[in-house]
C-alpha atoms as a PDB file:
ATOM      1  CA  UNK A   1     260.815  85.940 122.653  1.00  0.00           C
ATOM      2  CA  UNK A   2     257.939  84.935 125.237  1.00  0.00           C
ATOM      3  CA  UNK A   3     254.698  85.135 125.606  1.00  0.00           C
ATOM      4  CA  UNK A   4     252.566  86.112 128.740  1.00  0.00           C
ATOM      5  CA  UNK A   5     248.951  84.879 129.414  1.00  0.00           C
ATOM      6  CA  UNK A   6     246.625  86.750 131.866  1.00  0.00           C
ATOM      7  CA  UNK A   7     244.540  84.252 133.407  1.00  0.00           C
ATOM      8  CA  UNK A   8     242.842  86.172 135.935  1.00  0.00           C
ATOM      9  CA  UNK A   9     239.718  86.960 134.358  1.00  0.00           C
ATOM     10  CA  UNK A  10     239.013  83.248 133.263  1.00  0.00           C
ATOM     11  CA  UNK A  11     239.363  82.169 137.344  1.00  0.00           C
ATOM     12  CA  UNK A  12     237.254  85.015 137.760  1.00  0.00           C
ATOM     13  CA  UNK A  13     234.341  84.366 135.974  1.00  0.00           C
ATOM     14  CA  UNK A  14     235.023  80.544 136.736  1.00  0.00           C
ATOM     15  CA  UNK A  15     234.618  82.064 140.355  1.00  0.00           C
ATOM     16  CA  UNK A  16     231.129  84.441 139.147  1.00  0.00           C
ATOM     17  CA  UNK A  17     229.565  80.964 137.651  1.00  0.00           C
ATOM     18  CA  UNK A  18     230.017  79.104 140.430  1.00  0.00           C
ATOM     19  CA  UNK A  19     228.382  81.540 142.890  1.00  0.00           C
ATOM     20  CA  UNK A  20     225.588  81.885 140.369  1.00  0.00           C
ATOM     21  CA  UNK A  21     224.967  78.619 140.762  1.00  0.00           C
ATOM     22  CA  UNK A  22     225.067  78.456 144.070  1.00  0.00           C
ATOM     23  CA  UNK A  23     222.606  81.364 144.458  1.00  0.00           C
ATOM     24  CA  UNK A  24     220.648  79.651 142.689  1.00  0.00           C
ATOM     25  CA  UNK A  25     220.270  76.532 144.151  1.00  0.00           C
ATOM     26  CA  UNK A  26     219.843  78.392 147.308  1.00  0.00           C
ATOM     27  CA  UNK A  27     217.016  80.325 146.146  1.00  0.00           C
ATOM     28  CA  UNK A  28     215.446  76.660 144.675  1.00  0.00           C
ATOM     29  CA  UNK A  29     216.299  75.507 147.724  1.00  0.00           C
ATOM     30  CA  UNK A  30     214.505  78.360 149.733  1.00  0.00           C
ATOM     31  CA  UNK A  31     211.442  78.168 147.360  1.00  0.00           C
ATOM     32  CA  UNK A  32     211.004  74.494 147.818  1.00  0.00           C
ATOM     33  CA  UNK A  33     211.138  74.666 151.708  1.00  0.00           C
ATOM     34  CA  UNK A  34     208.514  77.674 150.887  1.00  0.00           C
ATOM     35  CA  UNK A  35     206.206  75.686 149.324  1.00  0.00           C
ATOM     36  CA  UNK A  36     206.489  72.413 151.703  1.00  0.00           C
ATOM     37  CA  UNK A  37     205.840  74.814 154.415  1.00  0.00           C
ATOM     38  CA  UNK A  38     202.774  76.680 152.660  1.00  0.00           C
ATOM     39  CA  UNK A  39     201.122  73.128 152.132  1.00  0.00           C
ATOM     40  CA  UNK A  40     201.659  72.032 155.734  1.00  0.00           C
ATOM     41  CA  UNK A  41     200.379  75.205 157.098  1.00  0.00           C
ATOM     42  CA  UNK A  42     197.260  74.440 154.950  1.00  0.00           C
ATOM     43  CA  UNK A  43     196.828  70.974 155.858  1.00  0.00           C
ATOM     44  CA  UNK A  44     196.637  71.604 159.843  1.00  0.00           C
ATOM     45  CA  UNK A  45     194.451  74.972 159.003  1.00  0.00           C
ATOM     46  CA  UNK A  46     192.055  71.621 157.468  1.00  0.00           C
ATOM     47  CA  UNK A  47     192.512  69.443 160.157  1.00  0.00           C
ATOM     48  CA  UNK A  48     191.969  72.519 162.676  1.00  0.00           C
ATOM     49  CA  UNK A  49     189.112  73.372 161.011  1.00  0.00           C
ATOM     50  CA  UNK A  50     187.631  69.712 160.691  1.00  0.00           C
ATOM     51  CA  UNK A  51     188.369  69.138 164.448  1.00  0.00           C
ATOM     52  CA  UNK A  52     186.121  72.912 164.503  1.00  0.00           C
ATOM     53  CA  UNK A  53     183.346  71.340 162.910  1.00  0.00           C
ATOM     54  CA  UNK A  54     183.048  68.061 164.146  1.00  0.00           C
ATOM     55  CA  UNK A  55     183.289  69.334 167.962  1.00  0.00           C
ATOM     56  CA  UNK A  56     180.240  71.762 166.886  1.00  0.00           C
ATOM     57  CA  UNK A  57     178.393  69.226 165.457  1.00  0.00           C
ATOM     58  CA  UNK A  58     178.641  66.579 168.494  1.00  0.00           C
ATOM     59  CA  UNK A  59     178.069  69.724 170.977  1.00  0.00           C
ATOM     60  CA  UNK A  60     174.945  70.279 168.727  1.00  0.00           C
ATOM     61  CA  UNK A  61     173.872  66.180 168.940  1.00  0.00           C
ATOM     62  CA  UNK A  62     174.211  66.463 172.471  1.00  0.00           C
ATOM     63  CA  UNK A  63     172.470  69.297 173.262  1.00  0.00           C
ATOM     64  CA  UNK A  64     169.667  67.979 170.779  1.00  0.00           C
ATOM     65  CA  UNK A  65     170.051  64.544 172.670  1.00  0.00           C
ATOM     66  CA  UNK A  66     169.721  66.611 176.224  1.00  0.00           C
ATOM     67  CA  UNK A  67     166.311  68.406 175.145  1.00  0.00           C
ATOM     68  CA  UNK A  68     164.827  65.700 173.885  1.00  0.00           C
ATOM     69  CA  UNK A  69     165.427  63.227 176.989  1.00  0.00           C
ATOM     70  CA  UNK A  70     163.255  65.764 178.462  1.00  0.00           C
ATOM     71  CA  UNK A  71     160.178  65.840 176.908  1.00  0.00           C
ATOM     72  CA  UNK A  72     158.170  63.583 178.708  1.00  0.00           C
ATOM     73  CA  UNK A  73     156.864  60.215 177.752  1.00  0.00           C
ATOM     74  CA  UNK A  74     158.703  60.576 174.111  1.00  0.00           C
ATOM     75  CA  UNK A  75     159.914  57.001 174.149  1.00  0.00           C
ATOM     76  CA  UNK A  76     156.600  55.796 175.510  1.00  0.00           C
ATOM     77  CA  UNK A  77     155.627  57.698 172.160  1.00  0.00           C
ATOM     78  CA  UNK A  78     157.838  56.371 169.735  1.00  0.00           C
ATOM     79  CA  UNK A  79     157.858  52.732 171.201  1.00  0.00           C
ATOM     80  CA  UNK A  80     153.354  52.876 170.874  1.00  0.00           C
ATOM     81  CA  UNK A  81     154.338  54.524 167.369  1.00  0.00           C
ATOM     82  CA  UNK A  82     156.316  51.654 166.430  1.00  0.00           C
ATOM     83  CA  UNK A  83     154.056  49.212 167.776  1.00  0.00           C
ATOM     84  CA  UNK A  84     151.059  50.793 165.366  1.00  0.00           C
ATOM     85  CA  UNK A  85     153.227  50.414 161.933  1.00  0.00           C
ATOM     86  CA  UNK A  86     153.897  46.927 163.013  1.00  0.00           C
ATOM     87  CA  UNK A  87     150.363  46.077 162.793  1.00  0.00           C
ATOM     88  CA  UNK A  88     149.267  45.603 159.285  1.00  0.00           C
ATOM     89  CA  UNK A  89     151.968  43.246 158.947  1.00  0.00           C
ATOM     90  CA  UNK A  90     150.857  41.091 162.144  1.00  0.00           C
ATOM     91  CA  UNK A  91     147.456  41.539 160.732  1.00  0.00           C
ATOM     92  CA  UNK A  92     148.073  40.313 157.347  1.00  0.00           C
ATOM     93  CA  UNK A  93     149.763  37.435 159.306  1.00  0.00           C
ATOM     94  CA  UNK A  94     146.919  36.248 161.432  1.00  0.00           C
ATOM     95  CA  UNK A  95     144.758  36.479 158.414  1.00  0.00           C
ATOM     96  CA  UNK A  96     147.258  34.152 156.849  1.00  0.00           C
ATOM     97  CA  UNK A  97     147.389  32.037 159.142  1.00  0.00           C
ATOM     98  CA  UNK A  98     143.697  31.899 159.951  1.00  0.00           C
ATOM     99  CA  UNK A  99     142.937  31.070 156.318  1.00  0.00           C
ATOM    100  CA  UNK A 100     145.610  28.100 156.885  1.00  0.00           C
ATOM    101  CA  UNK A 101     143.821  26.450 159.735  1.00  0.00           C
ATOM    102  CA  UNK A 102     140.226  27.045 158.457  1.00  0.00           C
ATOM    103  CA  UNK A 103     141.798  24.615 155.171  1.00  0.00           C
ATOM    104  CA  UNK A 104     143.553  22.575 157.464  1.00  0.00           C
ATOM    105  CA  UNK A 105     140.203  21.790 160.129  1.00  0.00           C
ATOM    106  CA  UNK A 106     138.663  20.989 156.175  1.00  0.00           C
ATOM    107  CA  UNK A 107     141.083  18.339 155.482  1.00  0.00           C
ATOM    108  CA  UNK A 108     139.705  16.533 158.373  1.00  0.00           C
ATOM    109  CA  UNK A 109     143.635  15.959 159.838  1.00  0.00           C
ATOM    110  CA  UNK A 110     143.118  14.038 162.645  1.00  0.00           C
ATOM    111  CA  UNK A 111     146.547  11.690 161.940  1.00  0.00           C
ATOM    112  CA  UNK A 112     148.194  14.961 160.895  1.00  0.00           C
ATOM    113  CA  UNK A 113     150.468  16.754 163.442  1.00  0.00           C
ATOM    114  CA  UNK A 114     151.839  19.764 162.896  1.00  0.00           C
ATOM    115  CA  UNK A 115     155.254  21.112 164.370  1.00  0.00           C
ATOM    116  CA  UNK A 116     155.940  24.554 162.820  1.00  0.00           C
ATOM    117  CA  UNK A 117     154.252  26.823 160.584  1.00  0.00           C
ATOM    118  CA  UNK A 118     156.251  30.384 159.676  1.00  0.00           C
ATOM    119  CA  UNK A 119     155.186  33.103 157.570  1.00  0.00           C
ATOM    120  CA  UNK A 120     158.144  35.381 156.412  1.00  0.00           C
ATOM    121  CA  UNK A 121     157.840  38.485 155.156  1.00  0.00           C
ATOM    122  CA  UNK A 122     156.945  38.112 151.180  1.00  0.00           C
ATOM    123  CA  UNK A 123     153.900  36.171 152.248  1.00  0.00           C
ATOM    124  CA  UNK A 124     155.407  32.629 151.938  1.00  0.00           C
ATOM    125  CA  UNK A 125     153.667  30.156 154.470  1.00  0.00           C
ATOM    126  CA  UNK A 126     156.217  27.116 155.292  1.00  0.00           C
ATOM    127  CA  UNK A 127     154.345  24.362 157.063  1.00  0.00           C
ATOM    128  CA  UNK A 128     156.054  21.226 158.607  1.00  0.00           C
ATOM    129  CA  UNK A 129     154.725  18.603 160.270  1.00  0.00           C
ATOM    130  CA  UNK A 130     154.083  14.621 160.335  1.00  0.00           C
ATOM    131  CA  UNK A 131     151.311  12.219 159.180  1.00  0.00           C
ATOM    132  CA  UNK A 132     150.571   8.255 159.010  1.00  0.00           C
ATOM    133  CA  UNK A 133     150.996   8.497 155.242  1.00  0.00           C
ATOM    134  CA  UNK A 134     151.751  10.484 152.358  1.00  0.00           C
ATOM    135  CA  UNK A 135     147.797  10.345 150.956  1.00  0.00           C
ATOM    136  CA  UNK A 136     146.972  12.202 154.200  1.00  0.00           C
ATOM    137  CA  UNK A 137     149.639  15.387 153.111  1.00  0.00           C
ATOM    138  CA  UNK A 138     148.495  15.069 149.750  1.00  0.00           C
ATOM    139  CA  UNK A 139     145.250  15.413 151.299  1.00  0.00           C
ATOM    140  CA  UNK A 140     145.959  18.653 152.939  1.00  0.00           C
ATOM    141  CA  UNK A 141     147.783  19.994 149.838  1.00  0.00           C
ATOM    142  CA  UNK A 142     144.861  19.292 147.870  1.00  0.00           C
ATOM    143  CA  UNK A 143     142.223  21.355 150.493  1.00  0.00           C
ATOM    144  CA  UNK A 144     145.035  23.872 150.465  1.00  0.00           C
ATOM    145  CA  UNK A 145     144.534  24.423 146.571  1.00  0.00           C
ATOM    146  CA  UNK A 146     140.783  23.926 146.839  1.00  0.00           C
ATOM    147  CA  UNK A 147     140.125  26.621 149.846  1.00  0.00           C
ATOM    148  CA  UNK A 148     137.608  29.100 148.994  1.00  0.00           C
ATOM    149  CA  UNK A 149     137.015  27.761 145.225  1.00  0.00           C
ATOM    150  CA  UNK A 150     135.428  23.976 146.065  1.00  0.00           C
ATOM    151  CA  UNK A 151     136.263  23.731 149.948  1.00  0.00           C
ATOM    152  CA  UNK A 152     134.879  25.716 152.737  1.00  0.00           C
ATOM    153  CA  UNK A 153     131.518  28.066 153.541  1.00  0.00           C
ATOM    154  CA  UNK A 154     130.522  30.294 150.172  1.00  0.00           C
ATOM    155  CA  UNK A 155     133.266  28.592 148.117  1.00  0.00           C
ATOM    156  CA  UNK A 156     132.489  28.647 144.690  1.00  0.00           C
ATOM    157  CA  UNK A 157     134.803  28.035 141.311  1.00  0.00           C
ATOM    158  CA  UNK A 158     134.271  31.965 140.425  1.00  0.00           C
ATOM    159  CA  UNK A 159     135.848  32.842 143.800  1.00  0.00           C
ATOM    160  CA  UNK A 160     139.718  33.647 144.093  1.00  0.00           C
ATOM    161  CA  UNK A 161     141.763  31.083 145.887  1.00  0.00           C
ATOM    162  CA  UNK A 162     143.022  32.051 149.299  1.00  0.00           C
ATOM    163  CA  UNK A 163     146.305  30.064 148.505  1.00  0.00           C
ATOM    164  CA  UNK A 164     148.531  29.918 145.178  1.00  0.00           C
ATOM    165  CA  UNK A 165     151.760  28.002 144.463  1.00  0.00           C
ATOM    166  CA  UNK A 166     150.682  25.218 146.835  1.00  0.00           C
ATOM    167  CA  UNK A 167     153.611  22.944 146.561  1.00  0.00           C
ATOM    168  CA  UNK A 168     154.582  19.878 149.394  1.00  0.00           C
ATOM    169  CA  UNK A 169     158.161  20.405 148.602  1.00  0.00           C
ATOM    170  CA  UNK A 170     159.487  17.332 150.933  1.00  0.00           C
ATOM    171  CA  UNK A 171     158.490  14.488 152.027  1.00  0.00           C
ATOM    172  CA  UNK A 172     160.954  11.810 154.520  1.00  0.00           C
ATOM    173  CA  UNK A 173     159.841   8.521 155.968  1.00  0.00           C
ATOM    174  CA  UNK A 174     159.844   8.087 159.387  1.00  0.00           C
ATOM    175  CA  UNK A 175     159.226   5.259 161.918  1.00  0.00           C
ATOM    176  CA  UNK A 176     155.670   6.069 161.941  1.00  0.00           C
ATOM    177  CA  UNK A 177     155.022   7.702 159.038  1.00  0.00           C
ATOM    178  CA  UNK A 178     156.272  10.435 157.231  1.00  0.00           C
ATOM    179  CA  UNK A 179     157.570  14.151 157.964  1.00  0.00           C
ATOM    180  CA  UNK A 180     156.653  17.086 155.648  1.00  0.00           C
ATOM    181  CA  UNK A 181     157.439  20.624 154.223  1.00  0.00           C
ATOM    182  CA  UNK A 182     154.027  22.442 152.432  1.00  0.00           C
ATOM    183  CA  UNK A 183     154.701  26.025 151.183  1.00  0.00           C
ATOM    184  CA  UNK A 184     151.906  28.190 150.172  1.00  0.00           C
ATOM    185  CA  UNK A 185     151.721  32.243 149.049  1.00  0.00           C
ATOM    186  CA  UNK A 186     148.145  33.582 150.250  1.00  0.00           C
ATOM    187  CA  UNK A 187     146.554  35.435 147.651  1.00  0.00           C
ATOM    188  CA  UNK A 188     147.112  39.027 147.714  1.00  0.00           C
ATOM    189  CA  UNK A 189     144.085  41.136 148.368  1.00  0.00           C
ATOM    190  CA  UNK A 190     142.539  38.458 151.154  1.00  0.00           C
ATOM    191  CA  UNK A 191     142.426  40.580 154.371  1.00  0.00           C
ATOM    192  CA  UNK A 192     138.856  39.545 155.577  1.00  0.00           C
ATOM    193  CA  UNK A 193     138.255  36.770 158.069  1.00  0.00           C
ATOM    194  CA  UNK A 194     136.220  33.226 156.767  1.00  0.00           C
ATOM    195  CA  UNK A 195     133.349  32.210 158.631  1.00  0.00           C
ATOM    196  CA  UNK A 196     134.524  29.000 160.964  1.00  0.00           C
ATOM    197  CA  UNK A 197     131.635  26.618 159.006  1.00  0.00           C
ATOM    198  CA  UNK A 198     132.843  24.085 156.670  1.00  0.00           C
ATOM    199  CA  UNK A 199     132.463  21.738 154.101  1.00  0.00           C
ATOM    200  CA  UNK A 200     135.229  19.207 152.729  1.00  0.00           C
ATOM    201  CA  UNK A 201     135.528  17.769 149.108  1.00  0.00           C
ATOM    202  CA  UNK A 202     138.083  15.069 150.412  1.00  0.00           C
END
């Protein structure tokens, strides 16, 4: 006696499962491509619209740039504009500096040579220079300090000193003498010119 085994609907759902499977991976497969294409589209819709925006906003500069080369005598303006809120600051300089060499005629500095003075932008005066001897900077440091409280017209110890922080911060010999650095801050609220009389304490 034999048996017989019908093995055609095993092969053919073998067959079903296989083309399921391959439907979908296809339809993954679809789906991704879907999606990769989506976000590319979107990406050159930015960069389109980027390229949009920056070619209106240069057409705009330009245009802006093109009217206002033709308004006459607007750099003339701006230049004289520029000029005027420069001149506090040169102001406050020349006070500075006028304050300087009303001490420095007081120190009587005949020997004394100076080489470079510079005022930078915090107020700091940096003077260098050369002298026969180091008592004749000391001299100068010392009218420095004094200006306005025991040296110069109207000085008096109640006044405020035109100078603070007077320091000579170097000092080198040289062949016929010595070279030298003096830094000074001028007091803040001087902004009126000394009379050019003197008296010295040295």
């Amino acid at each position: 006696m034999s048996t017989l085994i019908n093995l055609l609907p095993d092969l053919r759902q073998a067959k079903l499962k296989d083309r399921r499977r391959r439907q979908l991976v296809t339809g993954l497969g679809v789906v991704v491509w879907a999606v990769c294409g989506g976000v590319v589209v979107l990406l050159w819709l930015y960069s389109a619209g980027q390229k949009v925006i920056i070619s209106n906003y240069t057409k705009s500069i330009a245009d802006k740039e093109q009217s206002l080369e033709q308004v006459t005598g607007l750099v003339d303006a701006l230049t004289a504009n520029q000029h005027l809120a420069s001149l506090p600051a040169l102001y406050d300089k020349r006070v500075f500096l006028t304050k300087f060499f009303q001490a420095y005629q007081e120190a009587d500095p005949i020997t004394i040579a100076l080489s470079s003075l510079q005022v930078d932008p915090a107020g700091l005066l940096t003077v260098l220079g050369t002298a026969p001897s180091y008592a004749e900077v000391a001299k100068l440091d010392r009218t420095l300090e004094a200006s306005n409280i025991k040296v110069g017209t109207g000085a008096a110890a109640a006044n405020s000193p035109y100078f603070m922080d007077v320091n000579i911060t170097s000092v080198s010999k040289e062949k016929d003498g010595v070279s030298f650095t003096i830094t000074a801050n001028l007091q803040p609220g001087v902004t009126a010119g000394v009379s050019s009389g003197s008296t010295s304490s040295n």
